[in-house]
Protein backbone atom coordinates (compact mmCIF):
# COMPACT_ATOMS: atom_id res chain seq x y z
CA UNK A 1 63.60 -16.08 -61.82
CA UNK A 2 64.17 -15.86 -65.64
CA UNK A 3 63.15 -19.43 -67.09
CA UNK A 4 64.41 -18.42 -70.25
CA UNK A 5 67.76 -17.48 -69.09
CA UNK A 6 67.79 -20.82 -66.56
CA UNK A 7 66.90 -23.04 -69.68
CA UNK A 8 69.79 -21.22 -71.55
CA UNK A 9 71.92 -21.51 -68.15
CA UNK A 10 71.27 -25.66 -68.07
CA UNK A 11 72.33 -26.13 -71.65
CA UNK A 12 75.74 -24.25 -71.39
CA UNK A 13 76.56 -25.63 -68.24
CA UNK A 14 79.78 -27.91 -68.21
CA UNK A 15 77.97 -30.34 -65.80
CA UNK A 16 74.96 -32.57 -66.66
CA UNK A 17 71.84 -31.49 -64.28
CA UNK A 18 69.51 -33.98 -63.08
CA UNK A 19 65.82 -33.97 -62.23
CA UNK A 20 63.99 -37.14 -61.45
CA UNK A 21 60.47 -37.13 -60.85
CA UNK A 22 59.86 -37.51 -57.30
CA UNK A 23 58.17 -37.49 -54.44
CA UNK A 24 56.78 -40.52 -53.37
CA UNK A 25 60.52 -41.26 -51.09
CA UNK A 26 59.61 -37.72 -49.52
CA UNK A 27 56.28 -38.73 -48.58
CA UNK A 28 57.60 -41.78 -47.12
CA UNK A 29 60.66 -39.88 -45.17
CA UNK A 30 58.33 -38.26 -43.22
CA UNK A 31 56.29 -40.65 -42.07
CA UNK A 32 52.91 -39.70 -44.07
CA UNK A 33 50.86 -41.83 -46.32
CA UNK A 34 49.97 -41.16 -50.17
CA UNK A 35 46.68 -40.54 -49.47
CA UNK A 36 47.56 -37.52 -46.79
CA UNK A 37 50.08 -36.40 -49.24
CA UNK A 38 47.64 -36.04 -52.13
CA UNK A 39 44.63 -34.65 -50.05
CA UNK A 40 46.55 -32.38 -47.53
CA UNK A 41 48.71 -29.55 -49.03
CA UNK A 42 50.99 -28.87 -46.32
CA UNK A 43 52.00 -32.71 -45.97
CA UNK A 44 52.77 -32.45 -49.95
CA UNK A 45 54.84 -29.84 -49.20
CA UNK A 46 56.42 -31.08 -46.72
CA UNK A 47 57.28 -34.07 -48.73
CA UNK A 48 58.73 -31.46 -51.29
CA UNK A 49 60.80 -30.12 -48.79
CA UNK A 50 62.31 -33.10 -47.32
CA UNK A 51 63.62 -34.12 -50.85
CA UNK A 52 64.55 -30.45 -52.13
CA UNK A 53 66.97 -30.55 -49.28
CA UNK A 54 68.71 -34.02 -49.68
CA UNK A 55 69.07 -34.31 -53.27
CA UNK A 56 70.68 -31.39 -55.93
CA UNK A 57 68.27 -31.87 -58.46
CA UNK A 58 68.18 -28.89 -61.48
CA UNK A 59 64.87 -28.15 -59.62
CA UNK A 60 62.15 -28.83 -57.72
CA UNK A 61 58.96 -30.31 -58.48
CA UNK A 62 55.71 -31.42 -57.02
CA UNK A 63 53.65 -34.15 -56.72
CA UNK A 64 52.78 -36.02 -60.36
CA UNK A 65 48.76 -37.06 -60.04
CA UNK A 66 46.76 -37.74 -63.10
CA UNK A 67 43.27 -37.77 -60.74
CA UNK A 68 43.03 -34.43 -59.21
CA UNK A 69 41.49 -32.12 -62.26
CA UNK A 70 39.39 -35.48 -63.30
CA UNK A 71 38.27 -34.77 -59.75
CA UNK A 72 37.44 -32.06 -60.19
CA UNK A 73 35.33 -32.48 -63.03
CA UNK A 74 33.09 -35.22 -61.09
CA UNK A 75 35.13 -37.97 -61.51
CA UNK A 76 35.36 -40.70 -58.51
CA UNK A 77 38.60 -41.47 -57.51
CA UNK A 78 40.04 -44.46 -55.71
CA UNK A 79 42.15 -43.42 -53.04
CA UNK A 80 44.91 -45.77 -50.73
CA UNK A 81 47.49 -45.48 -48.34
CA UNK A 82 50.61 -47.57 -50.63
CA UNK A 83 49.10 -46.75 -53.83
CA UNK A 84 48.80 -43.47 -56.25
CA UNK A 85 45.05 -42.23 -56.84
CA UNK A 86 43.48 -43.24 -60.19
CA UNK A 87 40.25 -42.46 -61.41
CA UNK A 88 37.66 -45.85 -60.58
CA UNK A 89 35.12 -45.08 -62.78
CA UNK A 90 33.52 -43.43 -66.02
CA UNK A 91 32.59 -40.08 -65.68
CA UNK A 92 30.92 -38.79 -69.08
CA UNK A 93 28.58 -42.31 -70.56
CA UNK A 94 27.99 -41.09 -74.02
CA UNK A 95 28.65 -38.68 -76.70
CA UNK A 96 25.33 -36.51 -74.98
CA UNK A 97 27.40 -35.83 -71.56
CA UNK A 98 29.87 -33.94 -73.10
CA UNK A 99 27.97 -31.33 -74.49
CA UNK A 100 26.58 -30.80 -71.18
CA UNK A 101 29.85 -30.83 -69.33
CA UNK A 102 30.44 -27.83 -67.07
CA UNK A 103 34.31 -26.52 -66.80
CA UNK A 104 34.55 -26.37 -62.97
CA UNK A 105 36.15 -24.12 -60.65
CA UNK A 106 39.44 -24.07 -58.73
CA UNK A 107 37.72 -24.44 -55.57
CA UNK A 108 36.40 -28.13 -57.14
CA UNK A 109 37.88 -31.23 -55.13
CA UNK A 110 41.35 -31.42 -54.02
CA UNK A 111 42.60 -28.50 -56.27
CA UNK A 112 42.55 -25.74 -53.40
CA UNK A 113 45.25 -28.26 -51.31
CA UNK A 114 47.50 -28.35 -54.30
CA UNK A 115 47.33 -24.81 -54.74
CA UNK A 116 48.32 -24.26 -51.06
CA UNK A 117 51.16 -27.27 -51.83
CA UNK A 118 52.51 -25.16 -54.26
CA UNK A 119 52.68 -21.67 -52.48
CA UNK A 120 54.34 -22.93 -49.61
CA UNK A 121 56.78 -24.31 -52.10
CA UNK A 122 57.44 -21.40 -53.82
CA UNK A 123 57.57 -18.82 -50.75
CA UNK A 124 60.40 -21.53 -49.31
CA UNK A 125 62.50 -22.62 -52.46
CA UNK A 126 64.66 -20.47 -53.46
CA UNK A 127 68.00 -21.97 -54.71
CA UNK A 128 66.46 -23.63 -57.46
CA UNK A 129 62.68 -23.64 -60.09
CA UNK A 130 59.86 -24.95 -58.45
CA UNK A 131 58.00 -26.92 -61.13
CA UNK A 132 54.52 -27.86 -60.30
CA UNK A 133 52.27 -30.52 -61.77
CA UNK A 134 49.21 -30.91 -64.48
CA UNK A 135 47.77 -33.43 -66.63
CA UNK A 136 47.58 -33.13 -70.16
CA UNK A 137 44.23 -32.23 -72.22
CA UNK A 138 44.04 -35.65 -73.97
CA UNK A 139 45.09 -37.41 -71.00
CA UNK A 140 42.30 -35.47 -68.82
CA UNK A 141 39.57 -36.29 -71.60
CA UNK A 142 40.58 -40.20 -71.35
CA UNK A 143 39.83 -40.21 -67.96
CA UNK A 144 36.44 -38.99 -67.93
CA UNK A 145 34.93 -40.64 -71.05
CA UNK A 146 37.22 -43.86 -70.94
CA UNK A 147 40.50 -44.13 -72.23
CA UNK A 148 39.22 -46.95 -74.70
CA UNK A 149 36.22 -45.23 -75.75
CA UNK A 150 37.82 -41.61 -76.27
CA UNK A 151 40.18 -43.79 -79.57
CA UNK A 152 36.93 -44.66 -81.03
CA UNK A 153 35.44 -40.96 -80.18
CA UNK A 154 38.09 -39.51 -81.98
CA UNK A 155 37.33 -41.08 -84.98
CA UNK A 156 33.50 -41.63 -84.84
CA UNK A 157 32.63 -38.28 -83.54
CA UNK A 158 35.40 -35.70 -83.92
CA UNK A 159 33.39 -32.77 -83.63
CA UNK A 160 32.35 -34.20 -79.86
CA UNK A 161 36.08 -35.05 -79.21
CA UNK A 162 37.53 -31.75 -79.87
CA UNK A 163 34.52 -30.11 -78.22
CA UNK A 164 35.55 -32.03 -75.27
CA UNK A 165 38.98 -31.57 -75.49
CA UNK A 166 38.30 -27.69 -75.65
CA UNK A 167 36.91 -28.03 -72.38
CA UNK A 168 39.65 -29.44 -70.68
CA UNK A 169 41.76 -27.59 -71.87
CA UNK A 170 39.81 -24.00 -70.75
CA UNK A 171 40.12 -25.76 -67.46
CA UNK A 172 44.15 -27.09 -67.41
CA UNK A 173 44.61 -23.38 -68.61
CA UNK A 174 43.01 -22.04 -65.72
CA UNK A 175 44.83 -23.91 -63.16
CA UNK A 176 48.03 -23.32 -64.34
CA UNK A 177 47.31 -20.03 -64.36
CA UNK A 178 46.79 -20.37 -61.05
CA UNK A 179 49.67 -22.16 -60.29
CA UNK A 180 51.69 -19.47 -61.91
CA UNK A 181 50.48 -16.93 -59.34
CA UNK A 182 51.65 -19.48 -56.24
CA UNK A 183 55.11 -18.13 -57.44
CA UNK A 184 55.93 -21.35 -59.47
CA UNK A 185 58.37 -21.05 -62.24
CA UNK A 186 57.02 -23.51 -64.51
CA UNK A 187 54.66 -26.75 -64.71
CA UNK A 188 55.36 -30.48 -65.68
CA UNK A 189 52.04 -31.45 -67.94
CA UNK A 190 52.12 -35.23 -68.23
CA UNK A 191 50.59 -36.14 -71.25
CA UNK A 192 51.08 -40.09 -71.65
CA UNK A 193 47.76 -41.04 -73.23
CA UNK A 194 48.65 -38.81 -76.57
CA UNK A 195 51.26 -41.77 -77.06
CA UNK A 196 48.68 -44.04 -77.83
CA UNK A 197 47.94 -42.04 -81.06
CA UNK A 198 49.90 -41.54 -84.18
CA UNK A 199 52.27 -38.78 -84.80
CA UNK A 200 49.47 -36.89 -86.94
CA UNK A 201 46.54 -37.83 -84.33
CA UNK A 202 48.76 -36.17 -81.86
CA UNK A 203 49.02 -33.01 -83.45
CA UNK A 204 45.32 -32.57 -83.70
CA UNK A 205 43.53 -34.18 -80.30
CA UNK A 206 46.90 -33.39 -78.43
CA UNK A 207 49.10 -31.12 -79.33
CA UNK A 208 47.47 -27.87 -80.59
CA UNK A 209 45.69 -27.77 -77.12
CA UNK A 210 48.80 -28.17 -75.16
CA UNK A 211 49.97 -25.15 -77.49
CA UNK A 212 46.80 -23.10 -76.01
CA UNK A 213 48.18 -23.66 -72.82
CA UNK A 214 51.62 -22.83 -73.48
CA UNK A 215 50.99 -19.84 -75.89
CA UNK A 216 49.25 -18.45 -72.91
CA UNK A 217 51.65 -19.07 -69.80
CA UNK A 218 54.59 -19.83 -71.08
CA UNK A 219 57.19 -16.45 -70.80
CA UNK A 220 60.07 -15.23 -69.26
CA UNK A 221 59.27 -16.19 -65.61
CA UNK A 222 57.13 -19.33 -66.69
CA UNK A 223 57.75 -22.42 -68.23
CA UNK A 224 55.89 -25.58 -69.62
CA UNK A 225 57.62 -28.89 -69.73
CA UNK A 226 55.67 -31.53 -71.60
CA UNK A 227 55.82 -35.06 -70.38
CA UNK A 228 54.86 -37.93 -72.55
CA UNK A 229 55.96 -41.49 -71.27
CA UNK A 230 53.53 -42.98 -73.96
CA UNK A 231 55.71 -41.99 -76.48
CA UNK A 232 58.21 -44.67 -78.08
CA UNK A 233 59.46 -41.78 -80.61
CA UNK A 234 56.68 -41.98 -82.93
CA UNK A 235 55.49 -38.75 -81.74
CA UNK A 236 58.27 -36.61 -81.09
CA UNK A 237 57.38 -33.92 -83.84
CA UNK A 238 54.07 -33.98 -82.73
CA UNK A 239 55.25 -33.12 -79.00
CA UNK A 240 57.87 -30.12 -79.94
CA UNK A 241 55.15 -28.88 -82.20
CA UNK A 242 53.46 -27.66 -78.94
CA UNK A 243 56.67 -25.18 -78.27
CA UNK A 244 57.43 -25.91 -75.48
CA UNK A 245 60.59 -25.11 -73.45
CA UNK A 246 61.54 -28.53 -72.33
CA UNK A 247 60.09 -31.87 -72.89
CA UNK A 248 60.39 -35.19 -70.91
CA UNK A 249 60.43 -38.67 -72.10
CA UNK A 250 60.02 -42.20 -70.83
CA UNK A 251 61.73 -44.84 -70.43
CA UNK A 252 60.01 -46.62 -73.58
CA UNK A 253 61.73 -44.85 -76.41
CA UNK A 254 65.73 -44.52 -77.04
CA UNK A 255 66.84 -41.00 -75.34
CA UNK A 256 69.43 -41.05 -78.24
CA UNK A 257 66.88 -40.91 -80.97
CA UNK A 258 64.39 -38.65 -79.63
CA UNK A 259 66.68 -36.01 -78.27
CA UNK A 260 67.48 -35.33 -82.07
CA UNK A 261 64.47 -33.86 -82.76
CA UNK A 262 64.25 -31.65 -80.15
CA UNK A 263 65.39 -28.24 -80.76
CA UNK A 264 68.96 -27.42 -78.93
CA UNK A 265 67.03 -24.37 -77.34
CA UNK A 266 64.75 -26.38 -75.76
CA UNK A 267 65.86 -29.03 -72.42
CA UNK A 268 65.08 -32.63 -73.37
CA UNK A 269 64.76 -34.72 -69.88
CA UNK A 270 64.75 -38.67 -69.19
CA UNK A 271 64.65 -41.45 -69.09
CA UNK A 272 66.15 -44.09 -66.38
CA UNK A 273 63.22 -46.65 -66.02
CA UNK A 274 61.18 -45.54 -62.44
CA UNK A 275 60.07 -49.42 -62.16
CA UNK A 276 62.77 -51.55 -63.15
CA UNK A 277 65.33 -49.62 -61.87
CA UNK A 278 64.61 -46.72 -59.34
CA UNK A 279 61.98 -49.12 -57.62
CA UNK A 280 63.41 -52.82 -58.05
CA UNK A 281 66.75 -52.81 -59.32
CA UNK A 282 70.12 -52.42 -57.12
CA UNK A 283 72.30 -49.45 -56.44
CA UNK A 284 74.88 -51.24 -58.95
CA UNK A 285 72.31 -51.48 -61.64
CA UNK A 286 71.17 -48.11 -61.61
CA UNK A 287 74.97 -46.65 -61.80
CA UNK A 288 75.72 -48.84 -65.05
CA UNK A 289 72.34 -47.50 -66.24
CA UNK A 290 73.01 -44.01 -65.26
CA UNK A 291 76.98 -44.05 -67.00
CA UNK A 292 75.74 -45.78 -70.20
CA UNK A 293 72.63 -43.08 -70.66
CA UNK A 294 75.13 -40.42 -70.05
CA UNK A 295 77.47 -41.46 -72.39
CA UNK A 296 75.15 -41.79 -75.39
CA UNK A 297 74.23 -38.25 -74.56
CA UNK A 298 77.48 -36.91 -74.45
CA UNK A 299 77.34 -35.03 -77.43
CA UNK A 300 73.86 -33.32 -76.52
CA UNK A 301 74.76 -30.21 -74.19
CA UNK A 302 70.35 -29.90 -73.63
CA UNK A 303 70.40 -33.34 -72.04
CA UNK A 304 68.76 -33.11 -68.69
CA UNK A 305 69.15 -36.84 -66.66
CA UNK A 306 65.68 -37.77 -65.30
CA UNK A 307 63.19 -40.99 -64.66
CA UNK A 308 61.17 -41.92 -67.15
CA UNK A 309 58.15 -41.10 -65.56
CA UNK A 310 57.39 -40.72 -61.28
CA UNK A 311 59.12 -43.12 -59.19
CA UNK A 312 56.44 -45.21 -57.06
CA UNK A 313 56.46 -45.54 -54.20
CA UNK A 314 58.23 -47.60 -51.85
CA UNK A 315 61.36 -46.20 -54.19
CA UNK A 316 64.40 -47.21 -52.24
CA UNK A 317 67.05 -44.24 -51.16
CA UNK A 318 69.92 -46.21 -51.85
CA UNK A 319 68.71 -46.21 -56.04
CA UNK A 320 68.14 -42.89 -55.76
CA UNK A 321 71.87 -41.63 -53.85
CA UNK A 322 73.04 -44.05 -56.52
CA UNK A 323 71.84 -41.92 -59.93
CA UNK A 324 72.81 -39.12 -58.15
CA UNK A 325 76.32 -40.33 -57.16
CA UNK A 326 76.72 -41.77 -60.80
CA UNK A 327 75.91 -38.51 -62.46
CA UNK A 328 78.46 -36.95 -59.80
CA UNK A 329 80.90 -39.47 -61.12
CA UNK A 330 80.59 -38.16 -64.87
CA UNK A 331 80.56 -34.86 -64.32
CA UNK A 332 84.11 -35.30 -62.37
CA UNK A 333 85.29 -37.03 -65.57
């Protein structure tokens, strides 16, 4: 599939396109827990599959966990049935560890499953992308040396912070590269932690390594599309500095404002709350929602409706028929 031509395809299409972040209500469909869905590949496809063929989102896209290249790394992770994985404890002590950090291989921790997630994906998808899933370089480097500790690294010892952040990134860069030969069309990098910095902070310990990535996988058949739900639009420039081909926003910033600073070439995605209103609010609230987002993006034809983030789980159906049925609604109009 040409990305570049589907990008182009989405923005001059009449209708709006939708692609929430999802799979947590597949997982629960079938009858599986989030812990088998996040260690076993074929469940996590299966979960996948099970929403690919209920809902007509723009395209598909896999499981959203900020643990598994941590994992891979070293890092312990805290694992449960209800609840997604998160990392439990510090990986890299002091500034010492991180010059002798060691870039691991794809066979590391739960990376081979995902791999396997996303080729079974990709060999049975056809009607639409498959987009598969990666954390972000400063993300990644918060959750080995501390997310509190890697502010004050970036200020008291930048060489050390770049140094690390070099090293996730030779490793992100590696796995989507290996994603890319599963047959997917394209990768969602969640990058939330680069919200906690400044617009100019994120250009240097964020965005020029995303740019690595996406300088080297990003082409015609290939796509990156950078998520950053820490953002409350003091960062946009910093994100579409990366050059990216689509980039997708939470639910903390105003869709209307950010959206203006993305290029019109490029898909800008969000940003119906996954908490408030996918998870906990009522089939009624998320259709007002849904209308009044759409109509303040009326005039942007690279609008793509999405969550803010990954719905949780225990994300009721009924929320989710709902933003579908309420796009359907505009899109008749």
């Amino acid at each position: 599939m040409n990305m570049r031509q589907w990008v182009a395809d989405v923005i001059a299409r009449r209708e709006v396109t939708a692609l929430p972040v999802m799979t947590h209500p597949g997982i629960e469909q079938n009858g599986n827990t989030v812990r088998q869905a996040v260690s076993n590949g074929r469940i996590h496809y299966e979960a996948v599959m099970t929403l690919t063929r209920r809902y007509p989102s723009v395209a598909a896209a896999t499981i959203m966990d900020l643990t598994t290249e941590a994992e891979a790394f070293g890092s312990a992770i805290a694992f449960s049935d209800e609840a997604v994985p998160a990392v439990s404890s510090r990986l890299l002590p002091d500034v010492e560890s991180i010059y002798r950090l060691q870039v691991p291989s794809l066979s590391a921790g739960r990376i081979p499953q995902y791999l396997k997630a996303n080729l079974l994906a990709a060999k049975a998808i056809n009607d639409r992308p498959l987009l598969s899933g990666c954390i972000g370089p400063f993300s990644l480097a918060g959750r080995l040396y501390d997310m509190s500790e890697i502010m004050v690294l970036i200020y008291e010892h930048p060489d050390a912070a770049h140094l690390l952040l070099q090293k996730c990134t030779d490793f992100i860069l590696k796995y989507c590269e290996a994603l890319k030969l599963t047959g997917a069309n394209g990768v969602l990098m969640a990058e939330p932690a680069a919200g906690l910095m400044s617009n100019d902070d994120c250009r240097v310990f964020s965005s020029q390594y995303v740019r690595q990535i996406v300088e080297r996988v990003q082409d015609d058949h290939f796509i990156v599309v950078l998520h950053n739900c820490g953002n409350t639009g003091h960062c946009t420039e910093a994100m579409v500095a990366t050059g990216a081909a689509a980039y997708h926003f939470g639910n903390k910033c105003q869709m209307e404002d950010v959206i203006r600073e993305v290029p019109p070439t490029a898909l800008a995605m969000g940003n119906i709350d996954p908490v408030s209103l996918f998870k906990d609010g009522t089939p009624d609230e998320m259709r007002t929602a849904v209308a009044a987002l759409l109509e303040k993006m009326r005039p942007y034809p690279n609008f793509v409706l999405s969550s803010g983030c990954d719905t949780p789980p225990h994300t009721p159906l009924a929320n989710i028929d709902a933003f579908f049925e309420a796009l359907a609604a505009y899109n008749r109009l």
